[in-house]
Protein backbone atom coordinates (compact mmCIF):
# COMPACT_ATOMS: atom_id res chain seq x y z
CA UNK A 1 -0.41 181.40 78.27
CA UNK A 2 -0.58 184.58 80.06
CA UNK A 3 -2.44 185.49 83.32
CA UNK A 4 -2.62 189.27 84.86
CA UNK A 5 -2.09 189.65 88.57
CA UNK A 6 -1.63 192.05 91.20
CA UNK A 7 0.94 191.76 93.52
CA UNK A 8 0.90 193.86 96.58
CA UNK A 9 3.06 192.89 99.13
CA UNK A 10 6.78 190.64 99.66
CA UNK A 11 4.91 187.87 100.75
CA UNK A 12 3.00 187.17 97.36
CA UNK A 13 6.51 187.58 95.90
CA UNK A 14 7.96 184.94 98.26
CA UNK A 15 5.04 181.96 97.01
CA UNK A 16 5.86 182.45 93.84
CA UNK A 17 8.97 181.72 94.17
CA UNK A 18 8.61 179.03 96.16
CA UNK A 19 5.46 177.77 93.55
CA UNK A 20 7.93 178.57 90.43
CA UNK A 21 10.65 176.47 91.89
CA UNK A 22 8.94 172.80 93.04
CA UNK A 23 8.30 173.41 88.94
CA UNK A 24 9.93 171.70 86.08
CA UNK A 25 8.51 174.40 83.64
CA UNK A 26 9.73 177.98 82.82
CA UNK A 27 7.26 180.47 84.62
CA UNK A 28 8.19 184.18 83.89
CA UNK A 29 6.60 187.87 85.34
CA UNK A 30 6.51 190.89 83.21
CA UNK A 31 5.94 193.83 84.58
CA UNK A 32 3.89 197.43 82.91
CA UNK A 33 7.29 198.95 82.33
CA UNK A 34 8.61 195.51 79.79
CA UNK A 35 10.94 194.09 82.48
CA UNK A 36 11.05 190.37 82.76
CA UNK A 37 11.92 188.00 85.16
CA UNK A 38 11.91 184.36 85.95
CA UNK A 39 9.68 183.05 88.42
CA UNK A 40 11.99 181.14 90.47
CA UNK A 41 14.50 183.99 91.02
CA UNK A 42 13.18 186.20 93.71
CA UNK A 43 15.97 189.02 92.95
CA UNK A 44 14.84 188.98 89.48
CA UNK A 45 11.23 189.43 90.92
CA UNK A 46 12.15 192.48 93.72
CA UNK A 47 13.36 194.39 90.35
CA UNK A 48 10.15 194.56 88.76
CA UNK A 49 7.48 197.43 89.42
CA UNK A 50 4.16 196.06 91.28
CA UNK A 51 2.46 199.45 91.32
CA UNK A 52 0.41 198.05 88.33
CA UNK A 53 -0.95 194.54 87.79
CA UNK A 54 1.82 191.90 86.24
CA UNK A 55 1.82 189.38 83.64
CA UNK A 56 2.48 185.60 84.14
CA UNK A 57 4.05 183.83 81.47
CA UNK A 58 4.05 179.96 80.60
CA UNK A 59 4.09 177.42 78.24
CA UNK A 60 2.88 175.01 81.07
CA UNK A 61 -1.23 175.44 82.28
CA UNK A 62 -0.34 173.98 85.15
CA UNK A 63 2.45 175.88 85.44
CA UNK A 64 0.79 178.59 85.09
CA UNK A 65 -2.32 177.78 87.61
CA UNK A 66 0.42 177.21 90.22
CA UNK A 67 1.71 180.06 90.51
CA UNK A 68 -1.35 182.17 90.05
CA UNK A 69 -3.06 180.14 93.22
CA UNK A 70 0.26 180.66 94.62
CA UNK A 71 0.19 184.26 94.40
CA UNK A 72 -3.82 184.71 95.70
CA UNK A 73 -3.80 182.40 98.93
């Protein structure tokens, strides 16, 4: 399942980290450019480029709805 966001700002970076990792699934973020990253690594996620909306990636719905919700509050 795949969900488009837009990030804007460190802070929306930090909940989803913290979402991805109270998760047993695997939640990834793909950026425009075909980078990937996992959710719960917030290195991986300050390497990606948020000047464009990202995709995230899971197996898990709930997963997924997690970190979205995560991401907009």
């Amino acid at each position: 399942m795949i969900e488009r966001v837009r990030v804007s700002n460190i802070n929306q970076i930090n909940k989803i980290v913290n979402a991805a990792s109270g998760l047993n699934s695997d939640v990834g973020i793909h950026d425009a450019n075909g980078q990937i990253a996992d959710a719960k690594s917030l290195l991986g996620l300050l390497r990606l480029d948020y000047s464009r909306p990202v995709e995230v990636v899971s197996e898990n719905a709930r997963a997924l709805r997690a970190c979205v919700r995560a991401c907009m509050a």
